[in-house]
Structures are given as C-alpha cells and as structure tokens.
N, C-alpha and C. Protein backbone atom coordinates (compact mmCIF):
# COMPACT_ATOMS: atom_id res chain seq x y z
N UNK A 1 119.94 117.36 101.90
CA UNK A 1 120.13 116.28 100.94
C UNK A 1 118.76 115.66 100.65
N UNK A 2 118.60 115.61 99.47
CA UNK A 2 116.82 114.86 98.98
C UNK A 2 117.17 113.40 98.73
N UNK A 3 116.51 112.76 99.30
CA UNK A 3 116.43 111.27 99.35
C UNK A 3 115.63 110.97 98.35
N UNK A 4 115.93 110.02 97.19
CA UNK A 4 115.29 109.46 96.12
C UNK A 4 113.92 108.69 96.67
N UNK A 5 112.89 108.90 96.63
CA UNK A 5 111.42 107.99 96.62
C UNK A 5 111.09 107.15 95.37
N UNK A 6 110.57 106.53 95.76
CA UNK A 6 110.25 105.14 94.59
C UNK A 6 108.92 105.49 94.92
N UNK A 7 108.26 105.41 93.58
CA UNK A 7 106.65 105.17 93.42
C UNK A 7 105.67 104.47 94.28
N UNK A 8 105.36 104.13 94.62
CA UNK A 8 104.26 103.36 95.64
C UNK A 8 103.68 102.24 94.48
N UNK A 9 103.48 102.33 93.47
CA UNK A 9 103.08 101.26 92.53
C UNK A 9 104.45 100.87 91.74
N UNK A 10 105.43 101.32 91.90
CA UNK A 10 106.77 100.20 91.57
C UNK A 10 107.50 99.36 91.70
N UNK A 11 107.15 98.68 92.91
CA UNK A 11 107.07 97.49 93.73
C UNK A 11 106.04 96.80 94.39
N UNK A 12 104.81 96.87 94.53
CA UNK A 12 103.99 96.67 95.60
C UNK A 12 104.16 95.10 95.91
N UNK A 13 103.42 94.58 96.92
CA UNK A 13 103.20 93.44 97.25
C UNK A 13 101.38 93.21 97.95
N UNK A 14 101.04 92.56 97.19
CA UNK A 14 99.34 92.68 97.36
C UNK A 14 99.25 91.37 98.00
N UNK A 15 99.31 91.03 99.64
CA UNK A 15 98.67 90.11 99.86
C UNK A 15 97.39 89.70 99.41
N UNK A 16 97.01 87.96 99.10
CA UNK A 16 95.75 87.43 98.33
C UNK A 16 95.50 86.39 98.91
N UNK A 17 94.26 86.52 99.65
CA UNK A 17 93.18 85.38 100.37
C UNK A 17 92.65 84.52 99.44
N UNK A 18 92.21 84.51 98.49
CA UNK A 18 91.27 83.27 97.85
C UNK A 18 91.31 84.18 96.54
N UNK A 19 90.55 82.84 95.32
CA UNK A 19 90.61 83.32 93.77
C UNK A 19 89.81 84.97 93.47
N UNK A 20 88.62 85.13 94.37
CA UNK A 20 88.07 86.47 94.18
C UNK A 20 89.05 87.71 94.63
N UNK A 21 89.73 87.06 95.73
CA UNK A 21 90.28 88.23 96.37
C UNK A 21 91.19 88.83 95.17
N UNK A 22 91.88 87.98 94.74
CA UNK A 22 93.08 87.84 93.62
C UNK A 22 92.36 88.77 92.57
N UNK A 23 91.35 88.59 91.73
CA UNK A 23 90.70 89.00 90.66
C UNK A 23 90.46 90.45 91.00
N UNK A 24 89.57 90.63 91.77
CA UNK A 24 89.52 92.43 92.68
C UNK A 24 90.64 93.44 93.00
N UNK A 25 91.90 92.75 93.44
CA UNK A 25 93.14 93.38 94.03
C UNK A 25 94.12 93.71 92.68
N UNK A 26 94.02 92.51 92.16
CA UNK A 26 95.01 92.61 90.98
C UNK A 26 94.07 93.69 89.85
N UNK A 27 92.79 93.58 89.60
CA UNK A 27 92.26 94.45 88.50
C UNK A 27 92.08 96.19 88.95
N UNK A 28 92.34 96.39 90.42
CA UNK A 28 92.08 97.36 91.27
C UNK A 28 93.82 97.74 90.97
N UNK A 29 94.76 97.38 91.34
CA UNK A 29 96.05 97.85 91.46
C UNK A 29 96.94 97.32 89.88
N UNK A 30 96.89 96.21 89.22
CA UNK A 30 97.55 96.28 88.18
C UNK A 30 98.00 97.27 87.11
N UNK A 31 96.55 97.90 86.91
CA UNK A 31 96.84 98.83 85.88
C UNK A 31 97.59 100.14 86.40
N UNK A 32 97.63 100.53 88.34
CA UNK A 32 98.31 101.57 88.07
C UNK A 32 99.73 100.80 88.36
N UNK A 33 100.28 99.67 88.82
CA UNK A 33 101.55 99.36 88.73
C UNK A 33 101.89 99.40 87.47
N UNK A 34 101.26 99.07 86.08
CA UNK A 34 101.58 99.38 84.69
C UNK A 34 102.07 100.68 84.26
N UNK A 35 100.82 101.33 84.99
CA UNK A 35 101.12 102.55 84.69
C UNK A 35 102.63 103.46 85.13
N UNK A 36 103.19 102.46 86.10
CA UNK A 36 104.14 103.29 87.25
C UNK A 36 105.19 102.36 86.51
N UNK A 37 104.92 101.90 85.37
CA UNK A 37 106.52 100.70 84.98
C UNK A 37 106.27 100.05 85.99
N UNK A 38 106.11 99.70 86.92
CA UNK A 38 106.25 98.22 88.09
C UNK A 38 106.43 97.32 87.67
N UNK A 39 106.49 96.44 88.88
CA UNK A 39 106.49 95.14 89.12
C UNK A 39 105.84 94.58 90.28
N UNK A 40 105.01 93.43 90.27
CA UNK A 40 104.25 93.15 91.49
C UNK A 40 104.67 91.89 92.08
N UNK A 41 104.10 91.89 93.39
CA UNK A 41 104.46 90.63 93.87
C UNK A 41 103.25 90.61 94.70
N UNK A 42 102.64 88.93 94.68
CA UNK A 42 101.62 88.30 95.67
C UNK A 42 102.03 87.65 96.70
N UNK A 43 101.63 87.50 97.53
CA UNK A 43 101.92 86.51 98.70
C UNK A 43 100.75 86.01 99.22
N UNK A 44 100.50 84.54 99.64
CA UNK A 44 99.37 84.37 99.93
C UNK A 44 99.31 83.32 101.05
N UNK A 45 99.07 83.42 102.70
CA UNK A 45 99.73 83.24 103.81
C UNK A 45 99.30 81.67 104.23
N UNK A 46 98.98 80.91 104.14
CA UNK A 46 98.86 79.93 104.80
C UNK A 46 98.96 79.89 106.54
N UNK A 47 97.63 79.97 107.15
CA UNK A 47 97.70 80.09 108.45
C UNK A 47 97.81 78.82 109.32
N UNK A 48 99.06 78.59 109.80
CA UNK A 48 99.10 77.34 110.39
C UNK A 48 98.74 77.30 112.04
N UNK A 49 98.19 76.24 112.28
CA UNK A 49 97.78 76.86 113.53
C UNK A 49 98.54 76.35 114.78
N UNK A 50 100.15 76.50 114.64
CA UNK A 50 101.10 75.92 116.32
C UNK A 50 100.43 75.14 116.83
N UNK A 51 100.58 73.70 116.50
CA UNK A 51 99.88 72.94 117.16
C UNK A 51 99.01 72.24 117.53
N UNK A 52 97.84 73.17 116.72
CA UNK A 52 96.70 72.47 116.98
C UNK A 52 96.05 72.10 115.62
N UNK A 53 95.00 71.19 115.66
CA UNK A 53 94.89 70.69 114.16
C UNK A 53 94.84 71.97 113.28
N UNK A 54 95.28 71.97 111.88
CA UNK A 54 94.86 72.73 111.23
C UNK A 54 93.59 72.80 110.44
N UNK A 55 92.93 73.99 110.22
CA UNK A 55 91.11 74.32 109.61
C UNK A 55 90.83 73.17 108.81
N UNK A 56 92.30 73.34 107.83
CA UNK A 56 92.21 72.46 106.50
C UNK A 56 93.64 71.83 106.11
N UNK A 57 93.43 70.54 105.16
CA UNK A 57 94.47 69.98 104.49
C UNK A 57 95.00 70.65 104.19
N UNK A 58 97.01 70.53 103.94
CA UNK A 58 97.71 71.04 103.47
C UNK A 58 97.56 71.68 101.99
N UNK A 59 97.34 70.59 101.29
CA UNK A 59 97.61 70.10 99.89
C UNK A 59 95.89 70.75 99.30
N UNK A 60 94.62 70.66 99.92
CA UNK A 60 93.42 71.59 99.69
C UNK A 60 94.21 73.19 99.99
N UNK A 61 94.54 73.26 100.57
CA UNK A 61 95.22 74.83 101.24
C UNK A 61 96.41 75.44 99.99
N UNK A 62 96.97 74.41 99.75
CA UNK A 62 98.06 75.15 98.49
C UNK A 62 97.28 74.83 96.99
N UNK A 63 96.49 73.68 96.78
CA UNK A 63 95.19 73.97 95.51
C UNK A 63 95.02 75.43 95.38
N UNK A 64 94.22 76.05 96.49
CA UNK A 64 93.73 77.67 96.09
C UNK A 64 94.90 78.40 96.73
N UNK A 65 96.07 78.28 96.41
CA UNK A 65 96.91 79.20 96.56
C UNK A 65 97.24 79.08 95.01
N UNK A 66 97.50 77.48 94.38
CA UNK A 66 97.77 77.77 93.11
C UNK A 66 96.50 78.22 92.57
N UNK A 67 95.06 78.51 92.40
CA UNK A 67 93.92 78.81 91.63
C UNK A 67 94.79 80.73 91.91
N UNK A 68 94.83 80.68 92.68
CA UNK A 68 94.45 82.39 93.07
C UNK A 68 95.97 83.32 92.15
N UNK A 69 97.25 82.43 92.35
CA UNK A 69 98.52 82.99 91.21
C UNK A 69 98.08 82.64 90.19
N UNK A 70 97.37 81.66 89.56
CA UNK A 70 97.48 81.48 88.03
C UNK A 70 95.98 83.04 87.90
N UNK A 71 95.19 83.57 88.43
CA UNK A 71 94.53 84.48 88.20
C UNK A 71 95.16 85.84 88.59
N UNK A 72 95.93 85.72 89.70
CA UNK A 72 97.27 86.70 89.30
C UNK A 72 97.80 86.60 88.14
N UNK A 73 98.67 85.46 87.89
CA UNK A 73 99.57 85.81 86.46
C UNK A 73 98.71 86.02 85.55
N UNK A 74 97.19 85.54 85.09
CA UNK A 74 96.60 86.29 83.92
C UNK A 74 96.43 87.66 84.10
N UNK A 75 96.18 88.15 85.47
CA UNK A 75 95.82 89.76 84.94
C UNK A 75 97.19 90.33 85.07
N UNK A 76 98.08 89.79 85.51
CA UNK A 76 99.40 90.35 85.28
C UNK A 76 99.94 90.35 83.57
N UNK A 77 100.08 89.60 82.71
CA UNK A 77 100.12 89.01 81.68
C UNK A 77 99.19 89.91 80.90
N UNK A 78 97.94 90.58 81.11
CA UNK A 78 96.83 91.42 80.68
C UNK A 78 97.57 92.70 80.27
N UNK A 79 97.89 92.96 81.76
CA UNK A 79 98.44 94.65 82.24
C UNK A 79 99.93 94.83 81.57
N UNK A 80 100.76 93.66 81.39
CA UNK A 80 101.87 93.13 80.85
C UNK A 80 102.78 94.09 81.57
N UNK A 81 102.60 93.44 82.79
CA UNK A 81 103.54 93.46 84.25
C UNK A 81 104.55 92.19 84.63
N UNK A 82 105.23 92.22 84.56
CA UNK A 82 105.83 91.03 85.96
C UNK A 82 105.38 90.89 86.90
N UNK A 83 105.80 89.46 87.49
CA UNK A 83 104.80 89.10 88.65
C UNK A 83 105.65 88.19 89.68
N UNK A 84 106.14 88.29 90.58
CA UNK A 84 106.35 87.59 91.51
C UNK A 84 105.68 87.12 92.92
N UNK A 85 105.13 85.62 92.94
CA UNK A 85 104.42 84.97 93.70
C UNK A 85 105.46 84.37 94.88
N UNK A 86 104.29 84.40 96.18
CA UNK A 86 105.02 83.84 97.16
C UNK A 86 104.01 83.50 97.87
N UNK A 87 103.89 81.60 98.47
CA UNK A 87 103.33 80.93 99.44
C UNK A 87 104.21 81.27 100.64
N UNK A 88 103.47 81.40 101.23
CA UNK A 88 103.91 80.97 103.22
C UNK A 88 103.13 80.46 103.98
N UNK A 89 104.14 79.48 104.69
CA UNK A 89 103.31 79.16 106.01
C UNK A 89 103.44 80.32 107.03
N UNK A 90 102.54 80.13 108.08
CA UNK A 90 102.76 81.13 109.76
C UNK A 90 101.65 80.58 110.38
N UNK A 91 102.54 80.93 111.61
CA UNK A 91 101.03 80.89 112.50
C UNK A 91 100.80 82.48 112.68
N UNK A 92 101.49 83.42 112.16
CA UNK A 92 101.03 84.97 112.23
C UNK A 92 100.93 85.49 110.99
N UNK A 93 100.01 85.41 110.50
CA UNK A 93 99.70 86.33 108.92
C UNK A 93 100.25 87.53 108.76
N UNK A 94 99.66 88.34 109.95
CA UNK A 94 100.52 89.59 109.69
C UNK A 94 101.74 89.89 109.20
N UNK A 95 102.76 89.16 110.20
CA UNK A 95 104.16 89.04 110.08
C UNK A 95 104.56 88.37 108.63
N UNK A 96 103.91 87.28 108.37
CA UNK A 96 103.95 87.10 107.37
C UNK A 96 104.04 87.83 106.13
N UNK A 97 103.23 88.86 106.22
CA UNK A 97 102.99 89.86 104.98
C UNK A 97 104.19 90.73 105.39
N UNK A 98 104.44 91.15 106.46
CA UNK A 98 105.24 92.46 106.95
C UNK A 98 106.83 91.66 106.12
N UNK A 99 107.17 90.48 106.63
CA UNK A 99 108.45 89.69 105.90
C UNK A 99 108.65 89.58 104.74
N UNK A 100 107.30 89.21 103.87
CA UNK A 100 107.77 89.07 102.43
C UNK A 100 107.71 90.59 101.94
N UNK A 101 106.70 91.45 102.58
CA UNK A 101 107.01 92.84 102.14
C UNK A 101 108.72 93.50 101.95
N UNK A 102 109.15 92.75 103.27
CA UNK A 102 110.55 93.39 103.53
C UNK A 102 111.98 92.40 102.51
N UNK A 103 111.49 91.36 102.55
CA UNK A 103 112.13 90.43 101.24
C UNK A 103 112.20 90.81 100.21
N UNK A 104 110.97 91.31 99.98
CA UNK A 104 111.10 91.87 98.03
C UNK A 104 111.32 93.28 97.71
N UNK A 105 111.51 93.96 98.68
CA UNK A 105 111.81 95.29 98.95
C UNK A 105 110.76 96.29 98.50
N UNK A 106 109.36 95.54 98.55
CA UNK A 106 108.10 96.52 98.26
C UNK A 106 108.41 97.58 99.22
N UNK A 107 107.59 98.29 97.90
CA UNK A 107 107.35 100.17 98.19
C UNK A 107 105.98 100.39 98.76
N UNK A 108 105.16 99.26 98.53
CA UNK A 108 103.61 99.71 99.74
C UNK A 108 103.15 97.74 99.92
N UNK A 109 102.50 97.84 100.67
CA UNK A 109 101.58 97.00 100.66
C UNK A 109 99.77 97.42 100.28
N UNK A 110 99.35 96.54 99.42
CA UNK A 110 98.44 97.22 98.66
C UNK A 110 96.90 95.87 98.88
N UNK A 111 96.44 96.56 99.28
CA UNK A 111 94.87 95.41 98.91
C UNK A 111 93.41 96.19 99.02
N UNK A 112 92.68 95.74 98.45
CA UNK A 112 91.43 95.89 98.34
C UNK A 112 90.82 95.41 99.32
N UNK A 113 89.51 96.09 99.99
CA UNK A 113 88.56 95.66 101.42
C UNK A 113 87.52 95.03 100.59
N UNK A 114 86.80 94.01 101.19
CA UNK A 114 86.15 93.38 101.34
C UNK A 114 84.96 93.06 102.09
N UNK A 115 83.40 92.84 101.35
CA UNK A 115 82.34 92.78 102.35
C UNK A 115 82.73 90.93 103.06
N UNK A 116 81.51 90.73 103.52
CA UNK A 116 81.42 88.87 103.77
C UNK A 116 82.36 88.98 105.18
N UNK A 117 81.54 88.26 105.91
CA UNK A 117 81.88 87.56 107.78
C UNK A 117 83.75 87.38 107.69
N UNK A 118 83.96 86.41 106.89
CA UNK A 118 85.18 85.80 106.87
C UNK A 118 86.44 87.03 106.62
N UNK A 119 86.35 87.88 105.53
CA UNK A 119 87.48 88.52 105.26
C UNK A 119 87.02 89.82 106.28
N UNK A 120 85.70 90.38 106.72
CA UNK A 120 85.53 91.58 107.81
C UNK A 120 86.82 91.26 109.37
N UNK A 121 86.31 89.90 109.60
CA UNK A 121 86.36 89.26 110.79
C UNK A 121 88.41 89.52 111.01
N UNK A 122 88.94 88.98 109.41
CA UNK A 122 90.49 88.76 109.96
C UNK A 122 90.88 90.43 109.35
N UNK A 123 90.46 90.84 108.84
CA UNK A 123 91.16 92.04 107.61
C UNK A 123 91.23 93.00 108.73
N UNK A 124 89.75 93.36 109.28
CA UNK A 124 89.07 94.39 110.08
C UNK A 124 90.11 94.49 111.59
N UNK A 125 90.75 92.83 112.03
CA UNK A 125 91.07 93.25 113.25
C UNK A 125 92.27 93.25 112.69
N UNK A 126 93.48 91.63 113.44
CA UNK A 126 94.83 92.15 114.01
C UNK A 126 94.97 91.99 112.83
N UNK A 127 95.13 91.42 111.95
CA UNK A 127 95.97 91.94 110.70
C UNK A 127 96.25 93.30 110.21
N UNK A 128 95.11 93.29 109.84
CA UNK A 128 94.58 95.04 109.21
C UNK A 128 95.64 96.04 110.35
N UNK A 129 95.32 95.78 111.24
CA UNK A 129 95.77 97.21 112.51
C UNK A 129 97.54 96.49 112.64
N UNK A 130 97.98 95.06 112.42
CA UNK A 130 99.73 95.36 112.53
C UNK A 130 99.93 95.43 111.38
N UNK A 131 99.80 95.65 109.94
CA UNK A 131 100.31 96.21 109.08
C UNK A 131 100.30 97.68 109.41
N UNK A 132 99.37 98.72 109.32
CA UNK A 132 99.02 99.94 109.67
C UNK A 132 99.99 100.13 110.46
N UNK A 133 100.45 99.33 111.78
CA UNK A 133 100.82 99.93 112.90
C UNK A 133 102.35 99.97 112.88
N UNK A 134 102.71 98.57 112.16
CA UNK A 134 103.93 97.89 112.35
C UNK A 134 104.54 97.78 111.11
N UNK A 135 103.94 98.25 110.30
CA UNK A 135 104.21 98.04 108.84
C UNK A 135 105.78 99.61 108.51
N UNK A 136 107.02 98.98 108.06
CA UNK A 136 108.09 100.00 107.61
C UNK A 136 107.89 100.96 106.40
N UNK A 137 106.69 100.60 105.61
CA UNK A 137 106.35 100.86 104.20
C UNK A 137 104.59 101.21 104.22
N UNK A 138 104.76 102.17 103.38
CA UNK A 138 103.23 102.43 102.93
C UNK A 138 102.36 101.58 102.91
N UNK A 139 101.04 101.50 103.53
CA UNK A 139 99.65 100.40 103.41
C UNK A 139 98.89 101.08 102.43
N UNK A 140 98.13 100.90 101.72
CA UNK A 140 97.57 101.61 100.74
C UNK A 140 96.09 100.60 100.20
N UNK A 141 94.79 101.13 100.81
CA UNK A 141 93.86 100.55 100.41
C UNK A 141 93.15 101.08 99.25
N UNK A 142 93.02 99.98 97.86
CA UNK A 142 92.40 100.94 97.01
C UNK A 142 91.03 100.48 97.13
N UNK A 143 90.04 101.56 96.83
CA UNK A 143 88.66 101.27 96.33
C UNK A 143 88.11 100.14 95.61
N UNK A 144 87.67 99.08 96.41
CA UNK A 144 87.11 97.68 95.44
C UNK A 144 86.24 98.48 94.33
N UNK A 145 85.61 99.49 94.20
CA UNK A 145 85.17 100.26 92.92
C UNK A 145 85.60 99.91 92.22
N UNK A 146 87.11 100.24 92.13
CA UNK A 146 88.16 100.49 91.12
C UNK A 146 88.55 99.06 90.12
N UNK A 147 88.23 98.08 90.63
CA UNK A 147 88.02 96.86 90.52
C UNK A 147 86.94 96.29 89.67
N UNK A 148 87.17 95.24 89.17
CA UNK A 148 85.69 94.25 88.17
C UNK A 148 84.79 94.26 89.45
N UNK A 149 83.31 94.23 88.90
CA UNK A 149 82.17 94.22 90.11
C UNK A 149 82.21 92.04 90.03
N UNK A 150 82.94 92.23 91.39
CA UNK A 150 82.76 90.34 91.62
C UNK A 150 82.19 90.65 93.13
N UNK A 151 81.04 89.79 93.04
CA UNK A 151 80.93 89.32 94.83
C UNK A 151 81.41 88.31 95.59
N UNK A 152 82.19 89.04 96.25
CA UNK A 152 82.93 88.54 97.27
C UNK A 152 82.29 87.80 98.40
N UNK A 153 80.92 88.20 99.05
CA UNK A 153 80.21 87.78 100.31
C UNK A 153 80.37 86.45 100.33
N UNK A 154 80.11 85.36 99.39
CA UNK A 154 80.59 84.32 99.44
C UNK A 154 81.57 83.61 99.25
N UNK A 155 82.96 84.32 99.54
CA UNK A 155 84.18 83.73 99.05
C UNK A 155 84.27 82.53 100.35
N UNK A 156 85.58 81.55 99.58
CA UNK A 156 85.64 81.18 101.06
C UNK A 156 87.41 81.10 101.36
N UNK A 157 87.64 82.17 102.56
CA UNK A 157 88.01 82.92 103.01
C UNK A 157 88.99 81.62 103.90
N UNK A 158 89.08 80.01 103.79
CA UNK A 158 89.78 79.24 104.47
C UNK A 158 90.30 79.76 105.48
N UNK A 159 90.32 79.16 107.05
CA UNK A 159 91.93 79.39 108.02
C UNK A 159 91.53 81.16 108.47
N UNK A 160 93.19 81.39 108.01
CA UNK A 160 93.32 82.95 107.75
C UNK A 160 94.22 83.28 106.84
N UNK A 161 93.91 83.06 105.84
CA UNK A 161 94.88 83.06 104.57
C UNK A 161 94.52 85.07 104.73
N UNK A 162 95.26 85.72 104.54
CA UNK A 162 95.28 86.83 103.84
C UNK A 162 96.53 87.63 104.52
C-alpha cells in the first residue's frame, strides 16, 4: 500500500528569531512554498526563563515579535502565499517549535543558518540537535545564499527567541 506524501514546502513552519532572521528565511523558503502551492506558518518563541528574572520586558519581547510577522506577512503577500503566525512563551524553545510544528500539521521545519555569537551559540547547540533528534517531521536547512544578502552578525538575537 503507498502512503500519500505531502511536499516538504506545503506546509512548512519556519521558526523566526528577530526582523533579519524573518527577511533571510522567508526570502530563502517563500518562493519554493509558492512554488509547491503552500502555505506557511511562523512561530517565534519567547524564552521565558522559570523563574528567574527574564533577559527582557515582556511587552519589548512581543514589539519584535510583531516587527519580525509584519516582515513575514510582506514577503508572504510578495510570493502571494498564506501565512500563519504564532507567538509563544517556554522556557524550552525547542519544544516549543517541535509543538507548534505538530499543531499546524507542518510537513518540515525549515530555517536558514546564521553567522553572529548570539544565533551560533543557541541554533548550533540544544535547539538545533532536539529538532534533528526529536523532531516527527523533516528539518530542512536552506542555504542563506538562497536568500537577500542581509547581515545578520549584528542582529540582536534577545533571550533565546528562535
């Protein structure tokens, strides 16, 4: 019996750290979710920290969550995709992404790598390795190439939003 597969760009869910990250990921993966008929969805994690003070204000912390969807919905709106956005709190990012992945019934999780201290530091370790590890669905890193040339080295990378 052949089991029906869904595209890898017909659902994705592109976790998004800050406004650059957003601009790179979305111009890197939009056009082939266009291309695949898709539909996308962002999520963008708010790292709370159990307890102990948090990095930053709430209300500074959801500011660049809204900067980073309204630069989603333009290049979504560009590619003339749909777009579904999602804030979360956690104190585990990972899980975070792995949940809304499994909520919206994405077919990969999709993001672009990144130079700069801040996104090496969280992407590179546990995040990066429990999606890969723990993840039910395709991880799929595309080439920041593929992407507008923006430098990233100075983003700022708040908490552990990604």
């Amino acid at each position: 019996m052949t089991e029906h597969v869904d595209p890898l760009f017909s659902r994705p869910l592109l976790p998004l750290a800050n406004a650059d990250d957003a601009e790179l990921t979305c111009a890197a993966a939009f056009p082939r979710i266009a291309a695949a008929g898709g539909r996308a969805s962002v999520v963008h994690v708010i790292e709370k920290a159990g307890g102990a003070p948090d990095k930053a204000g709430v209300e500074q912390r959801e500011e660049v969550a809204d900067e980073l969807f309204d630069v989603a919905r333009r290049a979504a709106d560009d590619a003339g995709i749909d777009l579904h956005t999602d804030l979360r709190f956690a104190t585990d990012v990972g899980d975070a992404i792995l949940e809304a992945a499994a909520e919206t019934d994405a077919t990969a999780i999709v993001f672009t790598p990144r130079g700069g201290r801040s996104w090496w530091d969280l992407f590179s370790g546990a995040v990066r390795d429990q999606l890969v590890r723990h993840s039910d669905r395709p991880v799929v890193v595309l080439p920041a190439a593929d992407a507008a040339d923006v430098d990233t080295d100075d983003a700022d990378d708040t908490g552990g939003e990604r």
